[in-house]
N, C-alpha and C. Protein backbone atom coordinates (compact mmCIF):
# COMPACT_ATOMS: atom_id res chain seq x y z
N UNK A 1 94.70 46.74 87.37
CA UNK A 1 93.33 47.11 87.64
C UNK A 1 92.86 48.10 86.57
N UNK A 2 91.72 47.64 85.99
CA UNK A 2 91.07 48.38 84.71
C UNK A 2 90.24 49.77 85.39
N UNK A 3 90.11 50.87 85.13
CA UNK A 3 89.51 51.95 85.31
C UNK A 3 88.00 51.70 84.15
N UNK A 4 86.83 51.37 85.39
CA UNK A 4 85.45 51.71 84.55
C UNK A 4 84.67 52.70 84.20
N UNK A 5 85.73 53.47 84.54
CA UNK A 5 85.00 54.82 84.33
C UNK A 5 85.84 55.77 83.01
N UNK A 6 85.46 56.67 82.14
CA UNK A 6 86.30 57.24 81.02
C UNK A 6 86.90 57.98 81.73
N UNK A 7 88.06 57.97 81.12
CA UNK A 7 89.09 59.37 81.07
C UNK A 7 88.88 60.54 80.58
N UNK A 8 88.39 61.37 81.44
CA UNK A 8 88.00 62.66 80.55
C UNK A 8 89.73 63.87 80.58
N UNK A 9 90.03 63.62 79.47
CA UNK A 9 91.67 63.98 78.95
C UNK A 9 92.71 63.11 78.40
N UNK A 10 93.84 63.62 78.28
CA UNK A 10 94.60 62.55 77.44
C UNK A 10 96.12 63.12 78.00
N UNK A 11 96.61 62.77 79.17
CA UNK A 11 98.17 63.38 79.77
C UNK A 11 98.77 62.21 79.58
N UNK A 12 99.09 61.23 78.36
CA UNK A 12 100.17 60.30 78.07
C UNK A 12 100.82 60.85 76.52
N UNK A 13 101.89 60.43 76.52
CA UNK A 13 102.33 60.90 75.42
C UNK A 13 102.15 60.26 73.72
N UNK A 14 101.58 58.76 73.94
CA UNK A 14 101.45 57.98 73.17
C UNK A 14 99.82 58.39 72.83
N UNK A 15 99.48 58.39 71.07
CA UNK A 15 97.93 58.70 70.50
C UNK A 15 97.02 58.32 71.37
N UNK A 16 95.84 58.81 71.48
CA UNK A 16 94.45 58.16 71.93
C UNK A 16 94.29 57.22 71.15
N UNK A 17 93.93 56.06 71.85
CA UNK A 17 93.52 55.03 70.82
C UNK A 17 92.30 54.98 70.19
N UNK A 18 91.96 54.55 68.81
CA UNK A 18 90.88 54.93 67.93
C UNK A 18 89.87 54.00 68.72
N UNK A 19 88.96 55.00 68.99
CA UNK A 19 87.44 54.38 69.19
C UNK A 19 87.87 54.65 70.82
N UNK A 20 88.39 55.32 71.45
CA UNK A 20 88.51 55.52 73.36
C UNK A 20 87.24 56.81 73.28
N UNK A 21 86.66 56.48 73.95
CA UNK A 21 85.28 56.82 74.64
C UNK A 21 86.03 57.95 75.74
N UNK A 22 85.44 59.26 75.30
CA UNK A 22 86.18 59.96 76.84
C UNK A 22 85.46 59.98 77.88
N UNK A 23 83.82 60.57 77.09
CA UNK A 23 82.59 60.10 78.21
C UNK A 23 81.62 60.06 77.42
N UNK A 24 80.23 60.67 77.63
CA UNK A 24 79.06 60.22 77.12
C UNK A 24 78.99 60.78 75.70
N UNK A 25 79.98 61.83 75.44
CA UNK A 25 79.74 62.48 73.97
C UNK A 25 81.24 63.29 73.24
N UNK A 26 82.44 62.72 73.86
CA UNK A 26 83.46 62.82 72.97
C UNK A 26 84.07 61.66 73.31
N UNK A 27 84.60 61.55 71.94
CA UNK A 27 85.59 59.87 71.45
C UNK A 27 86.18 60.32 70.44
N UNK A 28 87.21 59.10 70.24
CA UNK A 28 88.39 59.19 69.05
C UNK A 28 87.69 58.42 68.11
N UNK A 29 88.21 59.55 66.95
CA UNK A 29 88.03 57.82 65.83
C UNK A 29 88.89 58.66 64.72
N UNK A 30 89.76 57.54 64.10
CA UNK A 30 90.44 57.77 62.75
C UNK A 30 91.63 59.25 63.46
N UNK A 31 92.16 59.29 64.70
CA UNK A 31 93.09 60.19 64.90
C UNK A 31 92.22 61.87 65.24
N UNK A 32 90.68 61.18 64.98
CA UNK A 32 90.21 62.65 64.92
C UNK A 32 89.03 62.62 67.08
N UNK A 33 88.94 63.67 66.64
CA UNK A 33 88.22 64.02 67.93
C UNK A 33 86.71 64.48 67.59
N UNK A 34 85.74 63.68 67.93
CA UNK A 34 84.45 63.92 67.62
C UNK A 34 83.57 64.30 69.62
N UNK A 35 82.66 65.18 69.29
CA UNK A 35 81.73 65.24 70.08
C UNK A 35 80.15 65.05 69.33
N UNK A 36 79.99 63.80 70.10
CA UNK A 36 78.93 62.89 69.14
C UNK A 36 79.23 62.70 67.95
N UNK A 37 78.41 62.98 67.26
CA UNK A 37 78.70 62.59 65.50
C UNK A 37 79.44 63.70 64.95
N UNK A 38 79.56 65.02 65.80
CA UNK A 38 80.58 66.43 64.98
C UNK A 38 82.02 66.31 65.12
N UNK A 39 82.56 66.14 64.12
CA UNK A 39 83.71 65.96 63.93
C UNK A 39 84.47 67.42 64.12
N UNK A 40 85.39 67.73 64.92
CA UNK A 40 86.00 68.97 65.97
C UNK A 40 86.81 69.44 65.13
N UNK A 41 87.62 68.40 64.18
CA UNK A 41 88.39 69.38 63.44
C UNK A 41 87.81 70.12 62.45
N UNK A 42 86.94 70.02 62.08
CA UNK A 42 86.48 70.55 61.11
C UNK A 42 85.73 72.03 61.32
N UNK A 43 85.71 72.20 62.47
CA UNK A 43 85.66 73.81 63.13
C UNK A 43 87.00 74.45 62.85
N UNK A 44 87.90 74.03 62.95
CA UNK A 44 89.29 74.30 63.68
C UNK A 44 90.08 74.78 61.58
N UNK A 45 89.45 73.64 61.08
CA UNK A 45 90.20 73.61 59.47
C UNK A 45 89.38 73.40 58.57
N UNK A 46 89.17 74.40 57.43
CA UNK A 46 88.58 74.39 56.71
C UNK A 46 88.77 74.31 54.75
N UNK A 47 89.92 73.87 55.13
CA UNK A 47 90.43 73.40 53.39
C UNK A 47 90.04 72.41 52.72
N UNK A 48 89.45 71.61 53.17
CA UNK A 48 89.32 70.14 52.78
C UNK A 48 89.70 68.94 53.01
N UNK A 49 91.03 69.29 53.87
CA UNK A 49 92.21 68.53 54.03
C UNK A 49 91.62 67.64 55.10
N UNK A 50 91.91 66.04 54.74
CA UNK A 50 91.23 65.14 55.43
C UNK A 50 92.04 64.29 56.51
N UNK A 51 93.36 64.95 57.01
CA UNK A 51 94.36 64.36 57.81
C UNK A 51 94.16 64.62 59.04
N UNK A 52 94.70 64.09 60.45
CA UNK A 52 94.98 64.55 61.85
C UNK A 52 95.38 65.87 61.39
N UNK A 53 94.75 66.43 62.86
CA UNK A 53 96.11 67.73 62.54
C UNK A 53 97.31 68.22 63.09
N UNK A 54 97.53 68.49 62.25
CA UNK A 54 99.52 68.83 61.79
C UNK A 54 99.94 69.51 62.86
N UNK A 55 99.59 69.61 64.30
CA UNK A 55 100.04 70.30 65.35
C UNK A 55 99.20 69.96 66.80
N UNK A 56 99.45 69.88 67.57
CA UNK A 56 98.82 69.43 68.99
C UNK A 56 98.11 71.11 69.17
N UNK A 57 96.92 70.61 69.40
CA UNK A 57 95.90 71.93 69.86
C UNK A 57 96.43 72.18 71.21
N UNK A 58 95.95 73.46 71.42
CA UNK A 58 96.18 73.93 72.72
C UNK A 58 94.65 73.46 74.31
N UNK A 59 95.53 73.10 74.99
CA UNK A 59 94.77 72.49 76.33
C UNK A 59 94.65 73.92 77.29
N UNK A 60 93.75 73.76 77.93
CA UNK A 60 92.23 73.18 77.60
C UNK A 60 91.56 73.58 76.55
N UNK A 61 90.51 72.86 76.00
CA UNK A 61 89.68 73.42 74.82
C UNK A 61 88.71 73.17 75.50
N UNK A 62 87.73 74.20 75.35
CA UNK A 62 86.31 74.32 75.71
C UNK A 62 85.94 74.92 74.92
N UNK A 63 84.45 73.70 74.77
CA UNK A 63 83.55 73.89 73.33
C UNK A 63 82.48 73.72 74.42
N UNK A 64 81.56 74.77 74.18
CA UNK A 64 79.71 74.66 74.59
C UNK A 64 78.96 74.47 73.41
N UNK A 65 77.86 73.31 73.37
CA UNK A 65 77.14 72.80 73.05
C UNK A 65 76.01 72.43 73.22
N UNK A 66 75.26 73.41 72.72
CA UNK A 66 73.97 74.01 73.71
C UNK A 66 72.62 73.18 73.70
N UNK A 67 73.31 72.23 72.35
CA UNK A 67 71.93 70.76 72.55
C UNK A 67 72.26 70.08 73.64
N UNK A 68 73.74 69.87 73.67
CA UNK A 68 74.29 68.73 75.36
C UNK A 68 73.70 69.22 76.29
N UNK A 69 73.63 70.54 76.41
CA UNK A 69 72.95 70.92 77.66
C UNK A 69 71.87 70.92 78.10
N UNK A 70 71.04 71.55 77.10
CA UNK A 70 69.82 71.60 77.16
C UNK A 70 69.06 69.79 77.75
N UNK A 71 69.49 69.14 76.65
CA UNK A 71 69.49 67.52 76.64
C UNK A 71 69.73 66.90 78.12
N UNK A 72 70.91 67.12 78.80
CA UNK A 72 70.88 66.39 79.85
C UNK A 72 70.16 67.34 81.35
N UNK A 73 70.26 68.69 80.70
CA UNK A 73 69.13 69.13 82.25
C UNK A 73 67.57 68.40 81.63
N UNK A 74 66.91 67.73 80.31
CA UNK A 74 65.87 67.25 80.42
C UNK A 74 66.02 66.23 81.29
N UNK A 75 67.36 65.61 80.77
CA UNK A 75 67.22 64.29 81.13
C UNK A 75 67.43 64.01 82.72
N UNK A 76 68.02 65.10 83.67
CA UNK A 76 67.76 65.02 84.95
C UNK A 76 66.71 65.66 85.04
N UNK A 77 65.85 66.15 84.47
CA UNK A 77 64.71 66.31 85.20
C UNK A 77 63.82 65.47 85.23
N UNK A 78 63.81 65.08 83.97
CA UNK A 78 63.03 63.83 84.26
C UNK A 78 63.32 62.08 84.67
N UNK A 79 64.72 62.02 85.70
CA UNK A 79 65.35 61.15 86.71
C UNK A 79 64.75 61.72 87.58
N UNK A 80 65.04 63.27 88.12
CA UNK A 80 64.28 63.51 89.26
C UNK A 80 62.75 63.17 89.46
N UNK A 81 61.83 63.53 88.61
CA UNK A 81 60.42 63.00 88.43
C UNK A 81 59.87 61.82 89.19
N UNK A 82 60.58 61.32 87.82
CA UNK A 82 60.81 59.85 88.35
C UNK A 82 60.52 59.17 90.03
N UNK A 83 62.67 59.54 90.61
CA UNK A 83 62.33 59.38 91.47
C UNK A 83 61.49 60.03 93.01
N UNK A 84 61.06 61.32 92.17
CA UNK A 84 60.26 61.96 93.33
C UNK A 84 58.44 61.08 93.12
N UNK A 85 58.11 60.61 91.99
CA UNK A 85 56.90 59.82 91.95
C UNK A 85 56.87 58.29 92.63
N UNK A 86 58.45 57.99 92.54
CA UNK A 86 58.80 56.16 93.01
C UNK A 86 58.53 56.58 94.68
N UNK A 87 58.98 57.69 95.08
CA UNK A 87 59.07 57.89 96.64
C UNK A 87 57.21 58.62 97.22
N UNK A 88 56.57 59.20 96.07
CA UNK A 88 55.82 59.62 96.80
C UNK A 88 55.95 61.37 97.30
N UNK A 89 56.81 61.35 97.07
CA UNK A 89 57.47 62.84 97.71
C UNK A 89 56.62 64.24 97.18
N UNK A 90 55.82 64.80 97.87
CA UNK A 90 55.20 65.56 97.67
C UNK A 90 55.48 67.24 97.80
N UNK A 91 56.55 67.27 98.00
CA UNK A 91 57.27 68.75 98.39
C UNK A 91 57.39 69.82 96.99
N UNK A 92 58.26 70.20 97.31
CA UNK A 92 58.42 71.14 95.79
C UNK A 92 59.70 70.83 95.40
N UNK A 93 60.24 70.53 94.24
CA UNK A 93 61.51 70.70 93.96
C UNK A 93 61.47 71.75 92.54
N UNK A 94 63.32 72.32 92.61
CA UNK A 94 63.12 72.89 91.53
C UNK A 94 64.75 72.85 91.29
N UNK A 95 64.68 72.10 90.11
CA UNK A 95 66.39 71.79 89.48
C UNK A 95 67.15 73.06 89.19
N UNK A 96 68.32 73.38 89.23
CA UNK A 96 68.96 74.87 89.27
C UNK A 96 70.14 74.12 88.90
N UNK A 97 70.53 75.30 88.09
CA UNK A 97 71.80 75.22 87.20
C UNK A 97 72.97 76.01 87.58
N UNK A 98 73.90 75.97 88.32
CA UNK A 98 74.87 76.96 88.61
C UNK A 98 75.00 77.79 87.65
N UNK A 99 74.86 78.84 87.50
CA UNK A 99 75.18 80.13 87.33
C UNK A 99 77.24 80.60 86.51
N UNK A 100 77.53 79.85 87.92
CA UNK A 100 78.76 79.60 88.00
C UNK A 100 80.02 78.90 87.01
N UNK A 101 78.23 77.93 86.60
CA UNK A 101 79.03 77.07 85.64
C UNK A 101 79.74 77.56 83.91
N UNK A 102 78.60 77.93 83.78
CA UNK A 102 78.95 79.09 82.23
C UNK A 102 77.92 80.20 82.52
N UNK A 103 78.43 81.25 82.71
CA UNK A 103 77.66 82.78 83.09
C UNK A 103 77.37 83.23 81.29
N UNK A 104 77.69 82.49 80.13
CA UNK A 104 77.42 82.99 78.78
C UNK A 104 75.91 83.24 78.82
N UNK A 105 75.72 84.57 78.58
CA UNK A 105 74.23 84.63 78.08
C UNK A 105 73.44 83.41 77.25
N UNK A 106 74.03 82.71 76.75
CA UNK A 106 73.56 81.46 75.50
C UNK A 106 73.52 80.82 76.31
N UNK A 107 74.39 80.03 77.26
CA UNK A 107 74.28 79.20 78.43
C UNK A 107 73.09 79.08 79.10
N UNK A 108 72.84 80.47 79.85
CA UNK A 108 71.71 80.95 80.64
C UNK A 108 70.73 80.66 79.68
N UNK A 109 70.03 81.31 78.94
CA UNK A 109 69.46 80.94 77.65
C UNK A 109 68.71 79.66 77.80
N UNK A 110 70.08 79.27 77.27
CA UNK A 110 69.61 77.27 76.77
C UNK A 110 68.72 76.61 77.77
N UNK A 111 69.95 77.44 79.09
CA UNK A 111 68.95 76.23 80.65
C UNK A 111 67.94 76.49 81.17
N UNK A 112 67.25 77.91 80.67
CA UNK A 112 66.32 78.28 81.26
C UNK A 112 64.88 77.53 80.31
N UNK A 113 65.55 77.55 78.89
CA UNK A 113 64.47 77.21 77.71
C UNK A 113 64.00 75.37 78.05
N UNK A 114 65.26 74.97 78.95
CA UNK A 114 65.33 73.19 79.10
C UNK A 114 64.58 73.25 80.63
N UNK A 115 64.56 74.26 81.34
CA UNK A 115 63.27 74.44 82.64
C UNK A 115 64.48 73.92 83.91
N UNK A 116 65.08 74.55 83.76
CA UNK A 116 66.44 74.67 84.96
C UNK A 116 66.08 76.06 85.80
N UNK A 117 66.06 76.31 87.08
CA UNK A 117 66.33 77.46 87.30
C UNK A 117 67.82 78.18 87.49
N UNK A 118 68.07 79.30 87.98
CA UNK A 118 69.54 79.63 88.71
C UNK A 118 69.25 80.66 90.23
């Protein structure tokens, strides 16, 4: 049975295979790890050197990316819209961003500038 949904991680011991989709904005390609079109190692190494790299990074890595964010609270807000205009629904809504989720001042920031509350 095939899993339709991505794997967000990699706990096998054998490479990611080139071109595995983790979800909507990191994938493999060429041994490397991209989020969207930014290629990750290239934060990480800065010589020139155009190989995998020479050592397994440390898990978890968390990278914030403050266009992803911004980007998909538009993009639920305007799903919610949507379906609050398909229904008619005349109440008030107001999309909110856990707090919880990244307390980084830049975080807060981003979601407030994309019309999220907390």
């Amino acid at each position: 049975m095939t899993n339709s949904h991505p794997i967000i991680g990699w706990e096998k011991e054998t490479p990611v295979p080139d071109q595995h989709q983790f979800n909507a904005y990191l994938n493999a390609r060429n041994g490397r790890l991209f989020m969207e079109d930014l290629d990750l190692f290239n934060l990480f190494h800065d010589d020139g050197e155009t190989q995998a790299f020479p050592r397994t990074m440390p898990s978890p890595l968390e990278i914030v990316y403050l266009p992803i964010i911004r980007r998909r609270i538009r993009q639920m807000r305007h799903i919610f819209a949507d379906v609050i205009a398909e229904l008619g629904y005349d109440g008030r809504f107001i999309y909110t961003y856990a707090s919880k989720a990244n307390a980084a001042e830049e975080v807060i920031r981003a979601t407030l500038s994309a019309g999220a509350h907390h």
